[in-house]
N, C-alpha and C. Protein backbone atom coordinates (compact mmCIF):
# COMPACT_ATOMS: atom_id res chain seq x y z
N UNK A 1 0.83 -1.17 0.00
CA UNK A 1 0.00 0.00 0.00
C UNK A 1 0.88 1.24 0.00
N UNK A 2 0.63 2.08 -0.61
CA UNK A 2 1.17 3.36 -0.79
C UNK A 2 0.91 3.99 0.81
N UNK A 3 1.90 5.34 1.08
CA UNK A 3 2.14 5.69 2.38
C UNK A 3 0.41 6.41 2.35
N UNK A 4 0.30 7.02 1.88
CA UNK A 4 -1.18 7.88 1.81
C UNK A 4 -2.53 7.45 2.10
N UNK A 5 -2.47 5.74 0.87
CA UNK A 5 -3.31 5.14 1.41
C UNK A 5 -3.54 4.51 2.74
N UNK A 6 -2.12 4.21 3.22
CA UNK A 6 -2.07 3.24 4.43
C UNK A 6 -2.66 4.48 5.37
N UNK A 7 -2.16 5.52 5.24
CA UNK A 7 -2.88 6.69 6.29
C UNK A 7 -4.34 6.83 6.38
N UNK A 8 -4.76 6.56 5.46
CA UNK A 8 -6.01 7.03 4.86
C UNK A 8 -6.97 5.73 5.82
N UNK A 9 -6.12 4.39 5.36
CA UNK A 9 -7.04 3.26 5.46
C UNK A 9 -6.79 3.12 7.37
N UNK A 10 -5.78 3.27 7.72
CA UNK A 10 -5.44 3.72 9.25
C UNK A 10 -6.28 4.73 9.86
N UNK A 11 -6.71 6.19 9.21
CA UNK A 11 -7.77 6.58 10.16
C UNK A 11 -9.07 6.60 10.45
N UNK A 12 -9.26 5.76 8.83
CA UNK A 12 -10.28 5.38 8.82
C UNK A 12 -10.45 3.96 10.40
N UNK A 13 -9.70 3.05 9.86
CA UNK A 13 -10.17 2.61 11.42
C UNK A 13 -10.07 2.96 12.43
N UNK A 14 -9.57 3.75 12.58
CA UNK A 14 -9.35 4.84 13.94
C UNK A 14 -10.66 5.46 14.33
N UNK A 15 -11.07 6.24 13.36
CA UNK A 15 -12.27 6.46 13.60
C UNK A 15 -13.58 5.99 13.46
N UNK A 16 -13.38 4.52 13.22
CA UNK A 16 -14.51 3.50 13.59
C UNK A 16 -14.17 2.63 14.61
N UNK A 17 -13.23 3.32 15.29
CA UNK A 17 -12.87 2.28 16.42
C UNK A 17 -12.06 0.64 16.79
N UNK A 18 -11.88 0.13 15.32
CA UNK A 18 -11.37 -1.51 15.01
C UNK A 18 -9.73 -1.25 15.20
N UNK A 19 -9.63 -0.17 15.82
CA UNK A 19 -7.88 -0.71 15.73
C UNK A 19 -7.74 -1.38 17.05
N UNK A 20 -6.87 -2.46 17.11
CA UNK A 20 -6.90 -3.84 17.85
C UNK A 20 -6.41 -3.05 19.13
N UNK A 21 -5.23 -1.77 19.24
CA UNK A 21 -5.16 -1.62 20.64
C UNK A 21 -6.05 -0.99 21.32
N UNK A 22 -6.71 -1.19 21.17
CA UNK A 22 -8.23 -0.04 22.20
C UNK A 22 -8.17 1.52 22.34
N UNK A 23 -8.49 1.60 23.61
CA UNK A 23 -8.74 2.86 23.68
C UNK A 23 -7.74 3.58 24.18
N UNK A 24 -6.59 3.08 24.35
CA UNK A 24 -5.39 4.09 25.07
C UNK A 24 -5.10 4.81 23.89
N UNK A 25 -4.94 4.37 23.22
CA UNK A 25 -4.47 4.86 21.84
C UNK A 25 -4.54 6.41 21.23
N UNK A 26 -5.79 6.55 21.90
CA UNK A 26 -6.57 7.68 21.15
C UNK A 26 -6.90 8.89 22.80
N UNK A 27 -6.88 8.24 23.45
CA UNK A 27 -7.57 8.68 25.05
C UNK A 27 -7.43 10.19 24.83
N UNK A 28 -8.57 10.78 25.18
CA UNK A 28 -8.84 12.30 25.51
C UNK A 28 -9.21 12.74 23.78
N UNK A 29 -9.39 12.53 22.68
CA UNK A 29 -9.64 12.87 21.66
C UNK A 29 -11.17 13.10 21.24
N UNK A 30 -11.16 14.30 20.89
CA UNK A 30 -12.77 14.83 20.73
C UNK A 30 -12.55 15.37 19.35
N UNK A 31 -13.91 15.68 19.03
CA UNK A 31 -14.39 16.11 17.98
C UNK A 31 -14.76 17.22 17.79
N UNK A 32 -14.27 18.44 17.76
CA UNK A 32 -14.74 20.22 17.64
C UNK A 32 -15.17 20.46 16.62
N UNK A 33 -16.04 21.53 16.65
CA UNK A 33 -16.68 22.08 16.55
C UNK A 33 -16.20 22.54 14.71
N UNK A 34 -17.12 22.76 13.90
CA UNK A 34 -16.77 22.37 12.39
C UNK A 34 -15.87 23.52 12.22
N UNK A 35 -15.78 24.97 12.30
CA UNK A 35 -14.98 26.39 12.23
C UNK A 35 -14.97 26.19 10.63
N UNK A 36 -15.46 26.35 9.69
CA UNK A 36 -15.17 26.37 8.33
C UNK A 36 -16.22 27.33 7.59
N UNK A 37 -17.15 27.60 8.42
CA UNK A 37 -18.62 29.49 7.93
C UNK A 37 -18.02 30.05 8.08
N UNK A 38 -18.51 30.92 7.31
CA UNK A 38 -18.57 32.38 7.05
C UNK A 38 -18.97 33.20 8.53
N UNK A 39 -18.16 33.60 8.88
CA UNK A 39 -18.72 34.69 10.03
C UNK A 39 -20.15 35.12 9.99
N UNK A 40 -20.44 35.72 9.40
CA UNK A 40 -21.78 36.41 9.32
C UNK A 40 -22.88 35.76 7.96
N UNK A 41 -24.39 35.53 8.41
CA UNK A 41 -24.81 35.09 6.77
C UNK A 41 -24.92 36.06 6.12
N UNK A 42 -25.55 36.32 5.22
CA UNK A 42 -26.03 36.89 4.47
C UNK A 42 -26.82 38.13 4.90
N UNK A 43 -27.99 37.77 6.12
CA UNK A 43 -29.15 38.87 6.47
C UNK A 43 -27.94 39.74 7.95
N UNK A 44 -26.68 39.34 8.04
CA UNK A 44 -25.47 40.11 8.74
C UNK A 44 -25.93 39.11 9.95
N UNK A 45 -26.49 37.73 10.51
CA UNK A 45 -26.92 36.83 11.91
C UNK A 45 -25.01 36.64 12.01
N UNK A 46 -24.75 36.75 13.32
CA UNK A 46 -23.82 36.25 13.56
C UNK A 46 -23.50 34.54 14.01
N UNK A 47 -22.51 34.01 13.88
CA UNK A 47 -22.66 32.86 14.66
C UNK A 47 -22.97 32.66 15.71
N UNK A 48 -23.02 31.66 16.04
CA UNK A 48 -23.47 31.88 17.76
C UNK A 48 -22.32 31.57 18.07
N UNK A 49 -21.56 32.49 19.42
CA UNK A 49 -20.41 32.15 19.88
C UNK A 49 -20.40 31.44 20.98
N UNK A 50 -19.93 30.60 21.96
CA UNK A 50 -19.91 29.77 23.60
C UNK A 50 -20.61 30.47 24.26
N UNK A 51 -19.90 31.74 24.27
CA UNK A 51 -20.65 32.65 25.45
C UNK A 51 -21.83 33.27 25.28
N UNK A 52 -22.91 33.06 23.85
CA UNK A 52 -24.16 33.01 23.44
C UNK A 52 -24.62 32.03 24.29
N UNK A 53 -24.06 31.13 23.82
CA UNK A 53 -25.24 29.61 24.53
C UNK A 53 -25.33 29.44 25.97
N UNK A 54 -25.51 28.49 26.67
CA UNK A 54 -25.52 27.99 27.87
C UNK A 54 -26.46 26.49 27.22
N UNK A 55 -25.44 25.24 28.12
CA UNK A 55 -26.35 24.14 27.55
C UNK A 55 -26.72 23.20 28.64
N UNK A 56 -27.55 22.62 28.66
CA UNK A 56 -28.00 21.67 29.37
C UNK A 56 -28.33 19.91 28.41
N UNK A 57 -28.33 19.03 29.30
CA UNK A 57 -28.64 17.80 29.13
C UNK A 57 -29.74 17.15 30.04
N UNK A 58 -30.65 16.31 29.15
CA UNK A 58 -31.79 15.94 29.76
C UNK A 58 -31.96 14.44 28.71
N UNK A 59 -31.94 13.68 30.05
CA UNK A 59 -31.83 11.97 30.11
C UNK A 59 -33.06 11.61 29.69
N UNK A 60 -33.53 10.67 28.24
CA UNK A 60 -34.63 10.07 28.17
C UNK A 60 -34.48 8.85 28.66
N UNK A 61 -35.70 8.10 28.74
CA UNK A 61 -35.76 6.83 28.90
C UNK A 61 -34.68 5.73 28.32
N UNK A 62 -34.24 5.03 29.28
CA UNK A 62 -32.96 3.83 28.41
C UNK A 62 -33.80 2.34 28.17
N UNK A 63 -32.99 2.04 27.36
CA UNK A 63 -33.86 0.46 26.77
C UNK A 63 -32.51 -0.49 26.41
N UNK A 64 -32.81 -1.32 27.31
CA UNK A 64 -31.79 -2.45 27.09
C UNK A 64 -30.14 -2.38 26.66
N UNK A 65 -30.06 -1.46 27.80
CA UNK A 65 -28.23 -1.01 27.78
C UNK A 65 -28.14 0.40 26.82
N UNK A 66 -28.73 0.50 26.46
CA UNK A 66 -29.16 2.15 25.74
C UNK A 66 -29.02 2.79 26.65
N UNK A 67 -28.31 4.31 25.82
CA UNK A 67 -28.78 5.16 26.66
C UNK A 67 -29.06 6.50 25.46
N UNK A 68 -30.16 7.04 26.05
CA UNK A 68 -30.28 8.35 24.86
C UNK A 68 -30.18 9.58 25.68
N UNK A 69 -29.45 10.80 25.12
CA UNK A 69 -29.85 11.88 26.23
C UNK A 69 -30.01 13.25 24.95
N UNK A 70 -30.28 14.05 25.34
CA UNK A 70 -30.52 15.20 24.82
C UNK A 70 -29.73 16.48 25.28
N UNK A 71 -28.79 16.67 24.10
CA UNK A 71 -27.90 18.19 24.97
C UNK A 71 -28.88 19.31 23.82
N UNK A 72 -29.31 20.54 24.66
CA UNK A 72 -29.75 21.58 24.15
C UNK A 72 -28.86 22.67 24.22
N UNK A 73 -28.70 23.50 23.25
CA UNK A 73 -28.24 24.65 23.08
C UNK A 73 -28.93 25.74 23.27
N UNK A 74 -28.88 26.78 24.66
CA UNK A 74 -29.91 27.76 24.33
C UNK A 74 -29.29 28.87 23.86
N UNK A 75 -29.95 29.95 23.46
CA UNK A 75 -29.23 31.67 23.34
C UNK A 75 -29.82 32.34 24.10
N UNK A 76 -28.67 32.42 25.19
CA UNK A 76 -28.78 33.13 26.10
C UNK A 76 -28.58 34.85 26.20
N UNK A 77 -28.15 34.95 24.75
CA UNK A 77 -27.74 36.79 24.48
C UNK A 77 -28.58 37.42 24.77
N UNK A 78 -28.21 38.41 24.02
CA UNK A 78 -29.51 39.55 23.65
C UNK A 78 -29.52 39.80 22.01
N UNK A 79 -28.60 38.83 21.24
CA UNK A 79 -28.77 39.00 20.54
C UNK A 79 -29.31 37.86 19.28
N UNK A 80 -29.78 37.49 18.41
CA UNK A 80 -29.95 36.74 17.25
C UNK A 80 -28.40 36.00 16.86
N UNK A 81 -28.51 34.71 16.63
CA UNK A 81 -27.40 34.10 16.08
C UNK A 81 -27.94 32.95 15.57
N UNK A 82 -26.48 32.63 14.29
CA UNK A 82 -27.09 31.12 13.86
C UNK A 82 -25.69 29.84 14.43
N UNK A 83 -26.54 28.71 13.96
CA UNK A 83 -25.34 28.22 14.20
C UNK A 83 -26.22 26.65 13.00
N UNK A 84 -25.23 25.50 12.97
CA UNK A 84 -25.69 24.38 12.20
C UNK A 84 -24.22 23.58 12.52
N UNK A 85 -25.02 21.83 12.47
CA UNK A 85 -24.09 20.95 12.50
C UNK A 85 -24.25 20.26 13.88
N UNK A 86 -23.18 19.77 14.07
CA UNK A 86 -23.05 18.79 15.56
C UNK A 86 -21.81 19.57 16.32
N UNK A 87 -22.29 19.65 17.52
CA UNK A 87 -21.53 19.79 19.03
C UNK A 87 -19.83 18.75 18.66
N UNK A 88 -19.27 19.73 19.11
CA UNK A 88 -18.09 18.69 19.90
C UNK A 88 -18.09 18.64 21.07
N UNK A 89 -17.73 16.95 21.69
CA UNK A 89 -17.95 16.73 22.73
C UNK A 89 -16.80 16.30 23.01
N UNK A 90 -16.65 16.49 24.62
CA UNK A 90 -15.68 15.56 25.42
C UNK A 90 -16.06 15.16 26.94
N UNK A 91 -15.68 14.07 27.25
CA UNK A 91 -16.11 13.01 28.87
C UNK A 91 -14.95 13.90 29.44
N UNK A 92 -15.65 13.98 30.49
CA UNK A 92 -14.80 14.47 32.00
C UNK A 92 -14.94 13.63 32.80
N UNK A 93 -13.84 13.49 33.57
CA UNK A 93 -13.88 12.47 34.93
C UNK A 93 -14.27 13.56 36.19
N UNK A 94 -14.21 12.87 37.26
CA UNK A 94 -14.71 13.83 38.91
C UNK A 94 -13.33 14.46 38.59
N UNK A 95 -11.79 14.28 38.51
CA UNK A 95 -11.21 15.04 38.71
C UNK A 95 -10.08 16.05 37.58
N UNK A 96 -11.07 15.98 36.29
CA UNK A 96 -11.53 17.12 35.41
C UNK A 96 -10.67 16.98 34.32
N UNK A 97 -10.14 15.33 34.29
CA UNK A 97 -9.32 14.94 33.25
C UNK A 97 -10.11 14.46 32.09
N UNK A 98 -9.68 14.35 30.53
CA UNK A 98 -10.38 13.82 29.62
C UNK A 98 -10.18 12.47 29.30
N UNK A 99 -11.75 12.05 29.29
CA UNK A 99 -11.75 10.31 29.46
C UNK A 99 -12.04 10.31 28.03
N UNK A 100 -11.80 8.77 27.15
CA UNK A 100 -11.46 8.60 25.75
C UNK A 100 -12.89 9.09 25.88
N UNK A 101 -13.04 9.55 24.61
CA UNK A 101 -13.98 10.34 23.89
C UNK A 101 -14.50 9.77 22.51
N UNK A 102 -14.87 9.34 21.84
CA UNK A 102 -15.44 9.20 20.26
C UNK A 102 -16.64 9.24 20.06
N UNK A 103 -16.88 10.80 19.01
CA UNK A 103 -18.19 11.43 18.95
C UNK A 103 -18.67 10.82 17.47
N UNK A 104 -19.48 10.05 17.18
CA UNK A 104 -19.61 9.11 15.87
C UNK A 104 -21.34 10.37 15.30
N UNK A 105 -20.91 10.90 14.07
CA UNK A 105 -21.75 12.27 13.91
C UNK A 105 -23.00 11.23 12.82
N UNK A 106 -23.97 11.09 13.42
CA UNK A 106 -24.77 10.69 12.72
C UNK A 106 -25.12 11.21 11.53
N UNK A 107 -24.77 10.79 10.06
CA UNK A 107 -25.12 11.07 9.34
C UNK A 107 -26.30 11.51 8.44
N UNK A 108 -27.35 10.55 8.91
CA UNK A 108 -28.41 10.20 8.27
C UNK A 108 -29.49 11.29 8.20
N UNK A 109 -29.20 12.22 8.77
CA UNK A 109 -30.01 13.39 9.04
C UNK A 109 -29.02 14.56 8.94
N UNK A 110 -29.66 15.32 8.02
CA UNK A 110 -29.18 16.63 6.90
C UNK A 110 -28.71 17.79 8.02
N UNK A 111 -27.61 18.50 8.23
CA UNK A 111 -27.89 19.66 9.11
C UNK A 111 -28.47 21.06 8.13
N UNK A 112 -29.06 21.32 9.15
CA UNK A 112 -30.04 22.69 8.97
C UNK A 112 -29.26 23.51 9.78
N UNK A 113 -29.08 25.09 8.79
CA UNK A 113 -29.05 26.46 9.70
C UNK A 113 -29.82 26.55 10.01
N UNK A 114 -29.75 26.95 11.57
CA UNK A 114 -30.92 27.73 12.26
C UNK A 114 -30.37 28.91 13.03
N UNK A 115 -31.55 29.67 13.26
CA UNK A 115 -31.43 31.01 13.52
C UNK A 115 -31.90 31.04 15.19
N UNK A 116 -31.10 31.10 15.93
CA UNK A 116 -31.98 31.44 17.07
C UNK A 116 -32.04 32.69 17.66
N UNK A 117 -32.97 33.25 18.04
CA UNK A 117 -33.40 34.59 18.87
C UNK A 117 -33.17 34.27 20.06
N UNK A 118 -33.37 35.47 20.52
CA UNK A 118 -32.86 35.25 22.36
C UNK A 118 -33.69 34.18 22.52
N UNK A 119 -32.62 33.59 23.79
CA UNK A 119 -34.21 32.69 24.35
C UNK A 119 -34.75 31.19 23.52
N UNK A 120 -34.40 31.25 22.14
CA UNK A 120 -34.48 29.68 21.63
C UNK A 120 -33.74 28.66 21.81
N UNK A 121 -33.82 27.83 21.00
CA UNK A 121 -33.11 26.82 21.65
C UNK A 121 -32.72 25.29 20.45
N UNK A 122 -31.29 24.82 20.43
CA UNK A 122 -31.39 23.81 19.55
C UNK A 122 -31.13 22.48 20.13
N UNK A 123 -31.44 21.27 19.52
CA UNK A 123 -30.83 20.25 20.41
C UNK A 123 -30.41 19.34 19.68
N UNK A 124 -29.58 18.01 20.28
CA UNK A 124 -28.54 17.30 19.33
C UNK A 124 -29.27 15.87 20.44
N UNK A 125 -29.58 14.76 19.79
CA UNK A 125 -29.93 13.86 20.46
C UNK A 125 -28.34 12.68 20.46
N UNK A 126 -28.63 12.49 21.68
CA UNK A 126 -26.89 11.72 21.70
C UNK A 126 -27.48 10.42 22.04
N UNK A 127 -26.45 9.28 21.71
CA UNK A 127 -26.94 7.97 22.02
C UNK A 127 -25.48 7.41 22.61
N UNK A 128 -25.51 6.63 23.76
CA UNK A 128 -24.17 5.55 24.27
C UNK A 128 -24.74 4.57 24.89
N UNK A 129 -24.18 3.34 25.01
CA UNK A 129 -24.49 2.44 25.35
C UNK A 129 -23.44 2.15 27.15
N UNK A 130 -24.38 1.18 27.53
CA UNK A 130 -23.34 0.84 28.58
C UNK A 130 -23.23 -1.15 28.91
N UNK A 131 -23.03 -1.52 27.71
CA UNK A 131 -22.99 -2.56 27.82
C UNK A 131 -21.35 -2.68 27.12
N UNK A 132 -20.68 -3.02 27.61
CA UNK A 132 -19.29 -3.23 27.27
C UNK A 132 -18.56 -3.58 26.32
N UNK A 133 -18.19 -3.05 24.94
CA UNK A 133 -17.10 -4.01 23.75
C UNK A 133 -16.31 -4.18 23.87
N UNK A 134 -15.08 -4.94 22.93
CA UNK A 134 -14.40 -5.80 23.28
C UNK A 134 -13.28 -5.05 23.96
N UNK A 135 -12.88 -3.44 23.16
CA UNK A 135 -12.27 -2.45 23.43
C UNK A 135 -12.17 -2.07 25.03
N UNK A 136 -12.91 -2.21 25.75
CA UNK A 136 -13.49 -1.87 27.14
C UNK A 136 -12.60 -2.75 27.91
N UNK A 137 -12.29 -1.83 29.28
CA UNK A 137 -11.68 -3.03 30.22
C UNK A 137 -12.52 -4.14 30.24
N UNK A 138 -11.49 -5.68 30.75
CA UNK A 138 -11.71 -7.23 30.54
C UNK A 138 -12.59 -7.32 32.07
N UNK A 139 -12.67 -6.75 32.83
CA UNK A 139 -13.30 -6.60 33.89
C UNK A 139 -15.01 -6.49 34.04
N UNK A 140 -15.33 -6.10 32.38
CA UNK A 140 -16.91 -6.15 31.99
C UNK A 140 -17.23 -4.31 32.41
N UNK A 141 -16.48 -3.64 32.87
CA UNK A 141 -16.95 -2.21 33.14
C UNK A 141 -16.64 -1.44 32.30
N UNK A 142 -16.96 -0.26 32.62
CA UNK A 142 -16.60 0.92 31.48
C UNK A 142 -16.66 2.17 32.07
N UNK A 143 -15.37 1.96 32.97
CA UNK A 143 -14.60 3.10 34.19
C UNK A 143 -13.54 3.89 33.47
N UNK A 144 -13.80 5.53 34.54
CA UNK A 144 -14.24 5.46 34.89
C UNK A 144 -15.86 6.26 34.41
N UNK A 145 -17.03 6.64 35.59
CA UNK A 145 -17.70 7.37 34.84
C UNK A 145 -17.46 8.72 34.59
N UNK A 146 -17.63 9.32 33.80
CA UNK A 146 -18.11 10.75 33.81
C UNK A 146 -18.71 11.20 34.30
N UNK A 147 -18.07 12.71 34.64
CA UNK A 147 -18.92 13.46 35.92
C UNK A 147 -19.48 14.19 34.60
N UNK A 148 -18.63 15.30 33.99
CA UNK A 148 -19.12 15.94 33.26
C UNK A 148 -19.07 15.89 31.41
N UNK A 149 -19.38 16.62 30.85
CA UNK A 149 -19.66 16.58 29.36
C UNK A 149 -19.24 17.84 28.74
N UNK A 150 -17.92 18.21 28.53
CA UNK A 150 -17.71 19.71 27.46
C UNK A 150 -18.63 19.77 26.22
N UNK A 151 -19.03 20.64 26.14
CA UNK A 151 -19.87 20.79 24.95
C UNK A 151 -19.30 22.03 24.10
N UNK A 152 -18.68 21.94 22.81
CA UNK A 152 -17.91 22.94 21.78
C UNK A 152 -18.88 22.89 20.65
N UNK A 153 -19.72 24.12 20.79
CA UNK A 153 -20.70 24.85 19.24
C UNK A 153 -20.35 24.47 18.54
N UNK A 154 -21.05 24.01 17.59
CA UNK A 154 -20.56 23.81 16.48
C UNK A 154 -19.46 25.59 15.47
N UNK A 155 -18.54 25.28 15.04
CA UNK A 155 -18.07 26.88 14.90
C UNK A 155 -17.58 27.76 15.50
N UNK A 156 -17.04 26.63 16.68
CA UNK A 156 -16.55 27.39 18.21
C UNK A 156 -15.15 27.16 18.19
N UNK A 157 -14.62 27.16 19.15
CA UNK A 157 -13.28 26.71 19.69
C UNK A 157 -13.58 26.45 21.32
N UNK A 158 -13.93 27.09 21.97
CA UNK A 158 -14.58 27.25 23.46
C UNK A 158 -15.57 26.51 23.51
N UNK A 159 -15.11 25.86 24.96
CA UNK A 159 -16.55 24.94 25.57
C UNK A 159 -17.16 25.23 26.21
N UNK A 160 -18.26 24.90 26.81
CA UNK A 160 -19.45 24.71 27.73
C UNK A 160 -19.23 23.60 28.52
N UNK A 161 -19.23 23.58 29.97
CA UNK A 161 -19.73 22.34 30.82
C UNK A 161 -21.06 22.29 31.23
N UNK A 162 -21.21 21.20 31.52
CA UNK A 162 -22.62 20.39 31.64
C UNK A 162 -22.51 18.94 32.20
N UNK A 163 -23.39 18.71 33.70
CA UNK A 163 -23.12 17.56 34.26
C UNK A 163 -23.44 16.59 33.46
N UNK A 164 -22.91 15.53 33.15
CA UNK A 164 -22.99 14.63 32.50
C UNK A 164 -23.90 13.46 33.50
N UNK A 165 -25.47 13.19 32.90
CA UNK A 165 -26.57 12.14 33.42
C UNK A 165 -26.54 10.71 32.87
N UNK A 166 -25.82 10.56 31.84
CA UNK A 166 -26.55 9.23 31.73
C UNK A 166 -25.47 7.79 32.15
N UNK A 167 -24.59 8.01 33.19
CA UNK A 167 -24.03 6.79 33.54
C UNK A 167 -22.95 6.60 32.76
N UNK A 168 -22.21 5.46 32.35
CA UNK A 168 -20.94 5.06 32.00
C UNK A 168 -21.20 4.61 30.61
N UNK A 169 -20.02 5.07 29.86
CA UNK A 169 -20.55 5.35 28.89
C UNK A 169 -19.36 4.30 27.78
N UNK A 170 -19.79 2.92 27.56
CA UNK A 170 -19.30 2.10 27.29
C UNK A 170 -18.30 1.85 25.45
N UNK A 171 -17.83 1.12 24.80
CA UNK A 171 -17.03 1.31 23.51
C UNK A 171 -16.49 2.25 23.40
N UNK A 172 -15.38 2.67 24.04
CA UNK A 172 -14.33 3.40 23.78
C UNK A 172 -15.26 5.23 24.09
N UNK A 173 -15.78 5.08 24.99
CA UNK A 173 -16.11 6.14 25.35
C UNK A 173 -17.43 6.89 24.19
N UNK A 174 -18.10 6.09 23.45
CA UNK A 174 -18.40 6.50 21.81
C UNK A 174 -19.80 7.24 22.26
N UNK A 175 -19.79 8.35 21.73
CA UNK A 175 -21.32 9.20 21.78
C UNK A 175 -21.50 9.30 20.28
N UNK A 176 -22.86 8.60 19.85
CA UNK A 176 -23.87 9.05 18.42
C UNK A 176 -24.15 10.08 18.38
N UNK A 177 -24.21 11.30 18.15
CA UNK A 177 -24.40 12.76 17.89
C UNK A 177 -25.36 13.15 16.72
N UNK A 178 -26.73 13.26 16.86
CA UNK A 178 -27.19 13.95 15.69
C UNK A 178 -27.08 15.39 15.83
N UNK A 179 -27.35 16.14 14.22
CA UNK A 179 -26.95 17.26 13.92
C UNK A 179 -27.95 18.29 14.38
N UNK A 180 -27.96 19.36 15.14
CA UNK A 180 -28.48 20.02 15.98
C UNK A 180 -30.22 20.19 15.25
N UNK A 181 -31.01 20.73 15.78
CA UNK A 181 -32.49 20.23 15.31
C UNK A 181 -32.97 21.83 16.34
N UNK A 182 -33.99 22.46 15.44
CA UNK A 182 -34.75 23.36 16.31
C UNK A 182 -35.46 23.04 17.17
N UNK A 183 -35.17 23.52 18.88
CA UNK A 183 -36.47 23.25 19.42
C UNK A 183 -35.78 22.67 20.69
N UNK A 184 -36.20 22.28 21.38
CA UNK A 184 -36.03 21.45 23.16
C UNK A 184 -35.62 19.84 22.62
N UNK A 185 -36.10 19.59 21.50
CA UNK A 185 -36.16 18.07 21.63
C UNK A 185 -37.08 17.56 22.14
N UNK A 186 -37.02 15.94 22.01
CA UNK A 186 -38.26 14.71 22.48
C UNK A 186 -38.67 14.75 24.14
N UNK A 187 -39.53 14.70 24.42
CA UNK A 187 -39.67 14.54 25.91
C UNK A 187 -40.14 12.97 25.91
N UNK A 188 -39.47 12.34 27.26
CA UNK A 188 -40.52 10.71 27.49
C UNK A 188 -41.50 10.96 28.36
């Protein structure tokens, strides 16, 4: 294999997770925030910057080692901003170190600009499991947990904290991320 491809075909499993040494490998590696818009659109909306938002997370119902949670983005300004795409995330431990991380950006659903006014709000539905792969300590756990959850705008550089609810968060630390959606999100 050519050097390029072998790179190519290397991060690709990297970032599906199959490379045979687990998760040390990669430990503390997140996914930020896209930075590639235009500052301003068109009608002059700015992006939304960190210190626009303030975010919270809210735990739905789990089903058979599932876990789903909901991080919302609000705008907290005074002013109008947009933003589009998926959050970067990263696991925090209780003592504020970064636990492996892999934010897997659900594709299957289109991102939309949205515009929020003071006071609205977007949300990204996240999915992790806590049932253990092979990647995971041999012990059957998936230590340790997370206290908290950085959350990086999409278009940011700067994070947000937010206690992290839904338990231990199993395969190499992996959060499903859909692309931000107008509105609060699903309630159970």
């Amino acid at each position: 294999m050519k050097p390029n491809r072998t790179r190519a075909a290397l991060a690709a499993l990297a970032a599906t997770g199959l490379l045979a040494s687990g998760c040390a490998q990669t430990a503390g590696s997140r996914m930020d925030g896209q930075g590639q818009m235009a500052a301003n659109g068109t009608d002059g909306t700015p992006w939304c910057a960190t210190s626009d938002l303030s975010a919270s997370l809210r735990q739905l119902n789990p089903a058979a080692g599932n876990r789903y949670t909901v991080l919302v983005l609000t705008n907290t300004s005074g002013h109008s901003c947009r933003t589009q795409g998926w959050p970067g995330l990263q696991l925090v431990d209780a003592d504020g170190r970064n636990l492996h991380t892999m934010v897997i950006r659900d594709r299957s659903r289109t991102p939309k600009q949205l515009t929020l006014t003071p006071g609205d709000s977007a949300w990204s539905g996240l999915h992790t499991s806590q049932v253990p792969g092979e990647a995971d300590p041999v012990d059957g756990g998936c230590r340790p947990e997370p206290e908290r959850l950085e959350v990086i705008p999409p278009d940011s550089r700067t994070r947000l904290e937010v206690a992290w609810v839904a338990g231990e968060v199993c395969n190499c630390g992996r959060i499903d991320a859909w692309p931000l959606r107008e509105g609060w999100g699903p309630r159970d």
